[in-house]
Every structure is written in C-alpha cells, then in structure tokens.
Protein backbone atom coordinates (compact mmCIF):
# COMPACT_ATOMS: atom_id res chain seq x y z
CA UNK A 1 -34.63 76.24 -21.97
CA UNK A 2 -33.10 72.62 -23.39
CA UNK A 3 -35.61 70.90 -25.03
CA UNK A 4 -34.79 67.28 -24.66
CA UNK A 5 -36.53 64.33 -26.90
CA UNK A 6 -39.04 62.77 -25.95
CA UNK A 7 -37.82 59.73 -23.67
CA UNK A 8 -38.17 56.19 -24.61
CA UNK A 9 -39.27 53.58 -22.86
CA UNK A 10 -36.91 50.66 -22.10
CA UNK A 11 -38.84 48.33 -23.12
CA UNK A 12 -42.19 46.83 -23.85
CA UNK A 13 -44.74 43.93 -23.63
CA UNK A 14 -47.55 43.88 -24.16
CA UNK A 15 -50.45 42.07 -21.75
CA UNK A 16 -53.76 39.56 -21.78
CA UNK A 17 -55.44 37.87 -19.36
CA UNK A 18 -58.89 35.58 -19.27
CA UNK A 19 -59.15 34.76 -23.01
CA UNK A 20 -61.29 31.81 -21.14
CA UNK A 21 -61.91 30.36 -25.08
CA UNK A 22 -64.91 27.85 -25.38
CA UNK A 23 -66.01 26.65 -29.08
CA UNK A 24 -69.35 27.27 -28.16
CA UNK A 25 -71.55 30.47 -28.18
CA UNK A 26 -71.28 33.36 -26.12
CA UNK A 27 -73.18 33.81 -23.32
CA UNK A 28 -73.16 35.46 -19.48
CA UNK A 29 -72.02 34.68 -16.09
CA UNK A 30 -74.00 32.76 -13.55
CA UNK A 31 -75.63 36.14 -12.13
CA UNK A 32 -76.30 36.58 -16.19
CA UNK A 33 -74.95 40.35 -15.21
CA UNK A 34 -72.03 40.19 -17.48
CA UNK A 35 -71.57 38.95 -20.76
CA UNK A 36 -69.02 36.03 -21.31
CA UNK A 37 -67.13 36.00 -24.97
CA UNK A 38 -66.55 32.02 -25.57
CA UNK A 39 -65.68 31.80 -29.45
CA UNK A 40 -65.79 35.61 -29.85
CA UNK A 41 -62.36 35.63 -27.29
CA UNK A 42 -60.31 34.62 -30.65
CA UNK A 43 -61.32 37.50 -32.51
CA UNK A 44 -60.63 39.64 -29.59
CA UNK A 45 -56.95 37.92 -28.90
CA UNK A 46 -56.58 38.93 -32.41
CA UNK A 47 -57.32 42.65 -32.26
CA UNK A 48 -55.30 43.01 -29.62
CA UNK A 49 -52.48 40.97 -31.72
CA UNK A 50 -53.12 43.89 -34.31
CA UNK A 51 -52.67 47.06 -32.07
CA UNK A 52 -49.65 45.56 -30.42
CA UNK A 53 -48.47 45.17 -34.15
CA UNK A 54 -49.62 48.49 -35.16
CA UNK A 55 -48.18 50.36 -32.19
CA UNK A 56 -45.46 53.01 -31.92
CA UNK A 57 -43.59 51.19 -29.40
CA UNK A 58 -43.76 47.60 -30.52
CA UNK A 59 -43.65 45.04 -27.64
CA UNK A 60 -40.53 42.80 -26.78
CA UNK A 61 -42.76 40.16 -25.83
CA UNK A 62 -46.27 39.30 -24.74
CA UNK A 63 -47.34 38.24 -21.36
CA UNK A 64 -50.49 35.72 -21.40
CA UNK A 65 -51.75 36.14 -17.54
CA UNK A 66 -53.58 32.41 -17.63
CA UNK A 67 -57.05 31.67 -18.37
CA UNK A 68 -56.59 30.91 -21.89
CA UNK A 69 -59.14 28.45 -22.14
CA UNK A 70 -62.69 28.56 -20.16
CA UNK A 71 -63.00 25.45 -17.50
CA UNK A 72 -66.33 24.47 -19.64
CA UNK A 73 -64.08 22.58 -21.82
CA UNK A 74 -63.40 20.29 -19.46
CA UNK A 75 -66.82 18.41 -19.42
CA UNK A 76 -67.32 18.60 -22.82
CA UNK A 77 -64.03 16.74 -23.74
CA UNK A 78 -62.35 19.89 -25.86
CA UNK A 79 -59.45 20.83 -23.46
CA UNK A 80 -56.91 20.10 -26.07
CA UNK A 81 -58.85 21.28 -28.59
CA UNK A 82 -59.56 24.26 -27.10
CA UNK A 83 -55.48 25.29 -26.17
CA UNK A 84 -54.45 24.22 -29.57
CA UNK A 85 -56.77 26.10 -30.86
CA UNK A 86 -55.62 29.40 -29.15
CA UNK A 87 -52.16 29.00 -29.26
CA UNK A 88 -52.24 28.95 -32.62
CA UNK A 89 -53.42 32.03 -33.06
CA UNK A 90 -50.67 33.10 -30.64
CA UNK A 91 -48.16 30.84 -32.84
CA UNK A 92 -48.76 33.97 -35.80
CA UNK A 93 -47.24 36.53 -32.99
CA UNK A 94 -43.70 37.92 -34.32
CA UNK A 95 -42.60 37.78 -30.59
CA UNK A 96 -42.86 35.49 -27.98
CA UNK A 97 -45.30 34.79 -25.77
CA UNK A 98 -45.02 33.68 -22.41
CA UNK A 99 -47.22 32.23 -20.61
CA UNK A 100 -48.76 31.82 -16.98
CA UNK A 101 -51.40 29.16 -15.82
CA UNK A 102 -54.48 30.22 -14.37
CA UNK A 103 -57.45 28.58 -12.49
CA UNK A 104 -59.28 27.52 -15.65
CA UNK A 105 -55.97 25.51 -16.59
CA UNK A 106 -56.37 23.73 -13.46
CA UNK A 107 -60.06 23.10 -14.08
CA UNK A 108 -59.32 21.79 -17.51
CA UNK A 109 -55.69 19.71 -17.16
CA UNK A 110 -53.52 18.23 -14.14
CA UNK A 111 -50.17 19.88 -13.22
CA UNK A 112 -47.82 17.31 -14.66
CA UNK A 113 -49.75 18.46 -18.11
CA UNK A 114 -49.38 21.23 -17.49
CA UNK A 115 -45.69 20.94 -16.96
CA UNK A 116 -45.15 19.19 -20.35
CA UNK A 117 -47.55 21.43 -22.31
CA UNK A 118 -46.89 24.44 -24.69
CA UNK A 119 -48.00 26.86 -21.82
CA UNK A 120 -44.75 25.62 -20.26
C-alpha cells in the first residue's frame, strides 16, 4: 500500500463575523438570554488574531463578515470612534483583511460612507 502525504489545502482564510464593538460595558440581548461582549469583542478579535497566527496552516487572508461595530454607537455619537478603533487592531494583521458591511454598518453610517470608508 502507497502511503501518500498528507494533502494540503489550497489555501486558507481565516473568518469573523459580529465583532458588534461598543466602548461601553458588556451586557445581554433584549430577551437578557444571551450575553452581548461590547468592549470585551477587542480582546476576542485578538485571540482569534493569535490562533490564526499560531496555526499550522496560516491564512492567505481574513474575511470580516460585517458587524464590526454594534448599532449602539450610533446614538451615542462614537461611530467613528468605534471603526477606528477596531480596525486598528485589524491594521496589526500580517495579511489582509477584507471586509463586508453588515446591518449594524447601516445602523451606524450611510452608504456613500460607507463607500469611501476603510471597510471599502
């Protein structure tokens, strides 16, 4: 019997959706059945920064699914704020990210923004 390596993969990417980042405390959904992660989302964009880093297969790229920001920034004036703040802990990723908008983009900026923003 051949024994034939192991095959590998193509390629990779790695994949995160609904960072939904608020600077303000955690706290839970309207049903208060599930626990939402406001500030604690960077810490968790960053661990999963880490294990793509630290895996076997490192990814080509990363694929942000939208919802990088939470729509509460919107009435507390920290849209901007709030997507500087995560891309730049995106901006320390040794591959690019790309980027898709989600409903909580819409909530929080209008499409020509959106157009001429970094999620772009």
């Amino acid at each position: 019997m051949d024994h034939c390596p192991p095959e590998q993969p193509l390629f990779t990417f790695g994949v995160i959706a609904d960072v939904q980042y608020a600077d303000i405390d955690d706290g839970y959904n309207y049903s208060r059945t599930r626990k939402r992660y406001y500030r604690s989302s960077l810490e968790l964009l960053r661990k999963a920064q880490k294990r793509w880093s630290e895996s076997a297969a490192k990814p080509e790229f990363i694929l942000q699914l939208g919802d990088i920001i939470d729509g509460l920034n919107k009435s507390r004036g920290a849209s901007e704020l709030a997507l500087n703040t995560v891309l730049r802990e995106f901006s320390s990723s040794p591959v690019e990210v790309h980027h898709v908008w989600g409903n909580h983009e819409f909530y929080n900026f209008s499409r020509s923004a959106l157009l001429s923003s970094r999620l772009n």
